[in-house]
Protein backbone atom coordinates (compact mmCIF):
# COMPACT_ATOMS: atom_id res chain seq x y z
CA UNK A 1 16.51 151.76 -89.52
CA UNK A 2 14.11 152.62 -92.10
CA UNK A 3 13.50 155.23 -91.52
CA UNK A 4 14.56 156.31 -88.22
CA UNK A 5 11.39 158.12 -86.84
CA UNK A 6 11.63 161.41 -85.71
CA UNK A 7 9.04 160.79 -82.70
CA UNK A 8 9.80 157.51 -81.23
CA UNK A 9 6.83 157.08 -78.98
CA UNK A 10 3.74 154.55 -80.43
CA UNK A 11 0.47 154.81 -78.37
CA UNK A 12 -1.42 151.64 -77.71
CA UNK A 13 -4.86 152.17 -78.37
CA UNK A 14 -5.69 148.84 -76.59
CA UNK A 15 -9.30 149.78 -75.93
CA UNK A 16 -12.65 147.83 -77.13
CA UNK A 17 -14.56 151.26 -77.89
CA UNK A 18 -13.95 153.19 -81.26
CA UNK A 19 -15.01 156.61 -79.54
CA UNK A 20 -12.93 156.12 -76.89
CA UNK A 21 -10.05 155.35 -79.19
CA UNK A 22 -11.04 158.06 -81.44
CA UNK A 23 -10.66 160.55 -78.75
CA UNK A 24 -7.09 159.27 -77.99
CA UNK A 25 -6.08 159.05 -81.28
CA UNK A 26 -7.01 162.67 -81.75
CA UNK A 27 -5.27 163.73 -78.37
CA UNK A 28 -2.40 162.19 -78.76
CA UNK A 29 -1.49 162.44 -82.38
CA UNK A 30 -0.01 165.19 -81.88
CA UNK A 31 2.79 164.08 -79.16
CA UNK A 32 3.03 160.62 -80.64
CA UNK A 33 4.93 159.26 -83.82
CA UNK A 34 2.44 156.09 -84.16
CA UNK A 35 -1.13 155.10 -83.46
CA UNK A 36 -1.46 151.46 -82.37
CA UNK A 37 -4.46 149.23 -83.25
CA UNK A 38 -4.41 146.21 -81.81
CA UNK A 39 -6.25 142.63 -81.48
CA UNK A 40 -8.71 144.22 -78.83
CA UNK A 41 -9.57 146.95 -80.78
CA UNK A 42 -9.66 145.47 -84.29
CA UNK A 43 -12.11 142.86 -82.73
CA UNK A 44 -14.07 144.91 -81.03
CA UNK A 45 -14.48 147.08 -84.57
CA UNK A 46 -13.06 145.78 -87.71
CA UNK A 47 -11.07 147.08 -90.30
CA UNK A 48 -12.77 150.12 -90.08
CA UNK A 49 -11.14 151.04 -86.60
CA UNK A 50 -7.85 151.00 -88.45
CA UNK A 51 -9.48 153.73 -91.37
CA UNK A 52 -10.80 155.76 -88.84
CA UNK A 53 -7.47 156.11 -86.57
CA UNK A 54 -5.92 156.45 -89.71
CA UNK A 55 -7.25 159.90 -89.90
CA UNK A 56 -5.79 161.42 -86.84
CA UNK A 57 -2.13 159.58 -87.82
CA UNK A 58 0.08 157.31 -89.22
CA UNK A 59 -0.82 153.35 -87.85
CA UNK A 60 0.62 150.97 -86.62
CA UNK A 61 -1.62 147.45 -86.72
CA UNK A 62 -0.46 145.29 -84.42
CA UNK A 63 -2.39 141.78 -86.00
CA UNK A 64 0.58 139.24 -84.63
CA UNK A 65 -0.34 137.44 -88.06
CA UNK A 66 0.72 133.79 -87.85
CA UNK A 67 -0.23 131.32 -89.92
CA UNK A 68 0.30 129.52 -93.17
CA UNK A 69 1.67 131.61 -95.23
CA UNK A 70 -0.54 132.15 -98.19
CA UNK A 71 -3.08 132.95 -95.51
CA UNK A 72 -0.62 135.25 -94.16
CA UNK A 73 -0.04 136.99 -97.65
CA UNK A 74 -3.51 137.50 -98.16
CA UNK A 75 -4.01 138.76 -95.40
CA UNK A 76 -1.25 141.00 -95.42
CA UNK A 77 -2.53 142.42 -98.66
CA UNK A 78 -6.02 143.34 -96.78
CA UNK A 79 -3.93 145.00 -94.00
CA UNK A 80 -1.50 147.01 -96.43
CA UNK A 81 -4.71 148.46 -98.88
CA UNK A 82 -6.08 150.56 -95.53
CA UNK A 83 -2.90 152.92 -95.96
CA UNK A 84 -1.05 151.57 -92.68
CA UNK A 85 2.86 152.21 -91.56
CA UNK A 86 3.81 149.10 -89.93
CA UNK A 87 2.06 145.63 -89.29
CA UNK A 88 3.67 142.72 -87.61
CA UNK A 89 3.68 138.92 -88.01
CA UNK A 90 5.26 136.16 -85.55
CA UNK A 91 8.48 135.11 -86.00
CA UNK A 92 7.48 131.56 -85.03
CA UNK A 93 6.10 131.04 -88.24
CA UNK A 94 9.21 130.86 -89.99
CA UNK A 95 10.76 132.07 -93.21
CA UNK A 96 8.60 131.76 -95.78
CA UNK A 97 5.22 132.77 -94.02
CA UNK A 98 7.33 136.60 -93.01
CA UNK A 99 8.09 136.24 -96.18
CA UNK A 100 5.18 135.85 -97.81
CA UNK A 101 3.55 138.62 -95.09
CA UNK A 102 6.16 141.22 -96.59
CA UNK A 103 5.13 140.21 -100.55
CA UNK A 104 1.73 140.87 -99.61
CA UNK A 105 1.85 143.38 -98.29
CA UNK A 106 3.50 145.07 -100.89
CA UNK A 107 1.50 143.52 -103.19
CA UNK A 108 -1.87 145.25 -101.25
CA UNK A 109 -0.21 148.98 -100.94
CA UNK A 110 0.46 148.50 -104.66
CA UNK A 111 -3.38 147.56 -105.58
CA UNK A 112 -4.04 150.66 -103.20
CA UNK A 113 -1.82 153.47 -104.83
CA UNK A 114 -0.58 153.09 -100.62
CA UNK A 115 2.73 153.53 -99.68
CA UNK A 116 4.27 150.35 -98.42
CA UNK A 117 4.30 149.51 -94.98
CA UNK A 118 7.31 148.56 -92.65
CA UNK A 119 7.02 144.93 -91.97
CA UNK A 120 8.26 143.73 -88.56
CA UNK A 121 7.92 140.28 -86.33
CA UNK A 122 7.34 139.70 -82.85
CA UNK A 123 10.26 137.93 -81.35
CA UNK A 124 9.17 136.79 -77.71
CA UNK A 125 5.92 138.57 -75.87
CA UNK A 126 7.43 140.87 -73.18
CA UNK A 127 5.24 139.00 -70.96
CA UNK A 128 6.88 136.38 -71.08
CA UNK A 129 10.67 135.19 -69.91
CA UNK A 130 12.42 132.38 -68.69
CA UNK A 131 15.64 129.71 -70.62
CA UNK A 132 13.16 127.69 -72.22
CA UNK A 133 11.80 130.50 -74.69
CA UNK A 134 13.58 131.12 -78.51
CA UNK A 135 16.30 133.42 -78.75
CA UNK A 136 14.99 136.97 -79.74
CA UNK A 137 18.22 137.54 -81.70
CA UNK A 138 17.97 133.85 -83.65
CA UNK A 139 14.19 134.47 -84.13
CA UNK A 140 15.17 138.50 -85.72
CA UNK A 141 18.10 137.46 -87.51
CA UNK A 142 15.93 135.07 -89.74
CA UNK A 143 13.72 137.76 -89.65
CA UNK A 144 16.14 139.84 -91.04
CA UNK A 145 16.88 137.36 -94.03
CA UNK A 146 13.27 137.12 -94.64
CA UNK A 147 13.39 140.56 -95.74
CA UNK A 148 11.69 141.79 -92.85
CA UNK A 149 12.88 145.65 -92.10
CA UNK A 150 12.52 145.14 -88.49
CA UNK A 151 11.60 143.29 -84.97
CA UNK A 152 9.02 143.52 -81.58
CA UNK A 153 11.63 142.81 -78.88
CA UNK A 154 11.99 143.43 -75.41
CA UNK A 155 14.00 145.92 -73.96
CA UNK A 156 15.93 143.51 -72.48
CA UNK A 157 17.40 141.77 -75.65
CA UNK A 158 17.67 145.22 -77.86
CA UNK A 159 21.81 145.12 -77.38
CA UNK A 160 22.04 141.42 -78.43
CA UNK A 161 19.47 142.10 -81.52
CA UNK A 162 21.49 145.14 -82.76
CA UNK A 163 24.34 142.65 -82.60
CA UNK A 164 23.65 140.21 -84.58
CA UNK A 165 20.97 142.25 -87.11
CA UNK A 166 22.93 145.82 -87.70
CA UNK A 167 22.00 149.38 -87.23
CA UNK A 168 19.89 149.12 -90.14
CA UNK A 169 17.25 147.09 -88.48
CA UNK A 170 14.33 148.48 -86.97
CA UNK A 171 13.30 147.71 -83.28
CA UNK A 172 9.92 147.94 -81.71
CA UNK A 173 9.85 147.87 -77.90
CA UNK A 174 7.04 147.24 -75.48
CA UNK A 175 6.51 147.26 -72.13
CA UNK A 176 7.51 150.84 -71.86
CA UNK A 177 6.77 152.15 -68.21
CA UNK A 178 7.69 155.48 -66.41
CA UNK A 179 9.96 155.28 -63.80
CA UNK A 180 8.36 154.31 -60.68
CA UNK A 181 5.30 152.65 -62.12
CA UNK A 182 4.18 148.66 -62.20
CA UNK A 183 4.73 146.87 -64.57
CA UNK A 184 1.06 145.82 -64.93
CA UNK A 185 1.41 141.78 -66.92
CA UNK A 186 4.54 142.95 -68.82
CA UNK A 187 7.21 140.77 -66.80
CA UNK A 188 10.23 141.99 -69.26
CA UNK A 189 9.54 146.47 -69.07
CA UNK A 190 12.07 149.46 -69.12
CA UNK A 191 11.90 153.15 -68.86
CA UNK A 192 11.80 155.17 -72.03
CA UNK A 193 15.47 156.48 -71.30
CA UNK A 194 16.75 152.87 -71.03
CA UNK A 195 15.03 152.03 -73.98
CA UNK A 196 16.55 154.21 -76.21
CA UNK A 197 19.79 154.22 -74.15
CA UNK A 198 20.06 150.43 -75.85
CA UNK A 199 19.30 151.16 -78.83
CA UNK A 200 15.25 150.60 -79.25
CA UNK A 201 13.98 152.95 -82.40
CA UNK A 202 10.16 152.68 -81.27
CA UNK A 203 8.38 152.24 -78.12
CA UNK A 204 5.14 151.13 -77.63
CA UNK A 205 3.02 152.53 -74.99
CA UNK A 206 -0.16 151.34 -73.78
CA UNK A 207 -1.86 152.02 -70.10
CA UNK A 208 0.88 154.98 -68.85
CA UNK A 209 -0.50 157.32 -71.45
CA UNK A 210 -4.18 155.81 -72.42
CA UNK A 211 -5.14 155.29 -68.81
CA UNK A 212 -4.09 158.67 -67.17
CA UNK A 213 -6.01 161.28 -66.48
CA UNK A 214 -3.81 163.38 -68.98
CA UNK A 215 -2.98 161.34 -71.83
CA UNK A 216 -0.88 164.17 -73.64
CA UNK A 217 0.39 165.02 -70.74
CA UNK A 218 2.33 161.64 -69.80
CA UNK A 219 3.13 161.47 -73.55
CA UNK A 220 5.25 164.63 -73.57
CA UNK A 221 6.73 163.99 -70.10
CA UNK A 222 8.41 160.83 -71.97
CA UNK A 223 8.79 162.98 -74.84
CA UNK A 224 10.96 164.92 -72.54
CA UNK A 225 13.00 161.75 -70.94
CA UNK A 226 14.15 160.70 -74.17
CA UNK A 227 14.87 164.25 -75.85
């Protein structure tokens, strides 16, 4: 992986108010190795909600980019020039629109004086499952040889990804859940121990740590499971 992250744990910010976010981002910073900003979020607030979370830590913006793929470069560009770590595209839209994603990206942290980010594509949504979706491992294998540095993939499918993409590659997991909890709309989840136990390099945390009463606190208990 590149590089392999000292603090595995990424906190979903998936919340519609910037204060509110805000005040996680600046409690959990701390205990976390990446800041999430997702669809709701970005939405709710624009491109400044990724500058301002940007302050408390390194970001991750989760924008599921999919489209044609000088759209997708462009847009890319936009995303890289706010100083992010890692953005992530579908891998439904093929070849040349990751590939065009990773060019412009590099092409907007350039522009920027920003340091690159760390491209990655969703595979499948861990809320879904069933025979008739793609193969996560086809769908991050031509990620892969797109360039891409790394894959979104369920928990489930980590052992078959490493497989067929190397050690190299990075993974993203989501649908992280402590032991004993629901698994809210996230049909395909794990525990943060399992995770890792198959190999994931990131996992991404949302309602466990930004709904509890003590955010920090759930965040080092995982801390903990995984150390």
């Amino acid at each position: 992986m590149i590089p392999r992250p000292d603090n595995p744990l990424i906190a979903a910010l998936d919340v519609s108010s910037i204060e509110q976010a805000e005040s996680l981002a600046e409690q959990l910073a701390p205990h976390v190795g990446m800041l999430k900003v997702g669809l709701e979020l970005s939405w709710a607030c624009g491109p400044d909600a990724v500058r301002r979370i940007a302050r408390h830590g390194p970001v991750f913006v989760d924008a599921k980019l999919h489209d044609i793929p000088t759209t997708v470069e462009r847009a890319a560009a936009n995303i890289a020039r706010l100083g992010v770590s890692m953005l992530d595209v579908h891998a439904l839209g093929g070849s040349a629109m990751m590939g065009a994603a990773l060019a412009g990206a590099e092409r907007g942290a350039s522009e920027s004086g920003a340091v690159a980010p760390l491209v990655v594509a969703v595979t499948v949504l861990s809320s879904q499952a069933g025979e008739d979706l793609a193969s996560p491992a086809s769908l991050a294998f031509e990620a892969k040889a797109a360039g891409l540095q790394g894959v979104v993939v369920s928990g489930d499918d980590v052992r078959d990804v490493r497989d067929a993409c190397g050690d190299e590659f990075c993974l993203i997991v989501p649908g992280i859940r402590p032991a004993g909890s629901n698994g809210d709309d996230q049909v395909r989840v794990l525990t943060p121990a399992a995770a890792v136990e198959k190999g994931a390099d990131y996992l991404v945390v949302g309602r466990p740590i930004t709904g509890a009463s003590d955010p920090v606190g759930v965040a080092r208990s995982m801390l903990r499971e995984i150390r």
